[in-house]
Protein backbone atom coordinates (compact mmCIF):
# COMPACT_ATOMS: atom_id res chain seq x y z
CA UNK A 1 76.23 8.30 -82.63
CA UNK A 2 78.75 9.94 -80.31
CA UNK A 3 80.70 8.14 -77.95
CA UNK A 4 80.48 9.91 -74.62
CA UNK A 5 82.47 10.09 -71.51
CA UNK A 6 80.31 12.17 -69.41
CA UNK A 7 78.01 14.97 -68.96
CA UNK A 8 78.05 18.12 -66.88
CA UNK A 9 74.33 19.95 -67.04
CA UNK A 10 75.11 23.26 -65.64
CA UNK A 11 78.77 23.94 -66.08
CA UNK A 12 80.97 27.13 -65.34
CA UNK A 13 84.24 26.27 -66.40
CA UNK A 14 84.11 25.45 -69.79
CA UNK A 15 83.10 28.74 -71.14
CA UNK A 16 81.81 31.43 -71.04
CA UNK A 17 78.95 31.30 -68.69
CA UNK A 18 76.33 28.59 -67.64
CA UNK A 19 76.98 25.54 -70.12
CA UNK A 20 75.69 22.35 -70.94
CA UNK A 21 79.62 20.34 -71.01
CA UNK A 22 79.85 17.37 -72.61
CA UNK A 23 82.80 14.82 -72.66
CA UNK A 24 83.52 12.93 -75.85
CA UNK A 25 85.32 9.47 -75.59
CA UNK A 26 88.51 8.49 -77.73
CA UNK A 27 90.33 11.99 -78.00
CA UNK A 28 93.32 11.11 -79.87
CA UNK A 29 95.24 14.58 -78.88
CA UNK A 30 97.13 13.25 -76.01
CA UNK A 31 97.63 16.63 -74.62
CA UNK A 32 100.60 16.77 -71.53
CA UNK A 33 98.46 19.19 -70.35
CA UNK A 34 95.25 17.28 -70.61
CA UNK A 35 92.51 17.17 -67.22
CA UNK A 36 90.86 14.29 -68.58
CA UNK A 37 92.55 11.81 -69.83
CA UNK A 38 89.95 9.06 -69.19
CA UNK A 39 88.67 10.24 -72.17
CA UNK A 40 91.69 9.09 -74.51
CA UNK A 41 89.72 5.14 -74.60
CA UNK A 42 88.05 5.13 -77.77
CA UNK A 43 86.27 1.63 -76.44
CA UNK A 44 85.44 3.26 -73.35
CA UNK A 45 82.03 5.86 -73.08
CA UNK A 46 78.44 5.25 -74.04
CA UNK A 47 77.08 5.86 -77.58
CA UNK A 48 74.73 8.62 -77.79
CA UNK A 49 72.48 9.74 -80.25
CA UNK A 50 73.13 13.27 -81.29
CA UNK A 51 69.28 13.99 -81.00
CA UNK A 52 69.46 12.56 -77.67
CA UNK A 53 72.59 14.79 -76.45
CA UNK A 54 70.35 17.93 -78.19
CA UNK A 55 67.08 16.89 -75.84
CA UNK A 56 69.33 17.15 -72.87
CA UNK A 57 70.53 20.00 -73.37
CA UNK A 58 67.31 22.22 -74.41
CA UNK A 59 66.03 21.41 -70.68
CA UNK A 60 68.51 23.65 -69.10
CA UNK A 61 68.35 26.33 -71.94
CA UNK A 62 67.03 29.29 -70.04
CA UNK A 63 69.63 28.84 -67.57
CA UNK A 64 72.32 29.63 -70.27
CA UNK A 65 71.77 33.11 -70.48
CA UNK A 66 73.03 35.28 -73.04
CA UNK A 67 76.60 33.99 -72.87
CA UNK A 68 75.87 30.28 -71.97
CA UNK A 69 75.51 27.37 -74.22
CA UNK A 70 76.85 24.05 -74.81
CA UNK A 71 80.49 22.87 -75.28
CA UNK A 72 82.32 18.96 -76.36
């Protein structure tokens, strides 16, 4: 299971290219610089199966290109 924050299907910032983004819950990093830091609540999110995360993201596959893919 992986505790997620959110999900962003056809992302542009996070990479190179069209990505499938997803946000993990409970970073522990505390970055000054951080963008999201919502995320830092380990009891906040939903629990996701990895399989299930993996379905998602093979539906937008051919929009991914030969740069795109998926980032956490």
């Amino acid at each position: 299971m992986l505790r997620v924050h959110s999900i962003q299907s056809l992302g542009t910032l996070d990479g190179p290219g069209v990505r499938f983004v997803v946000f993990v819950q409970g970073c522990h990093l505390r970055c000054k610089c951080c963008h999201n830091p919502d995320t830092w609540d380990s009891r906040q999110g939903n629990e996701l199966p990895v399989e299930e995360l993996v379905r998602r993201a093979v539906r937008y596959k051919e929009y991914f290109g030969a740069e795109g893919g998926i980032t956490l």
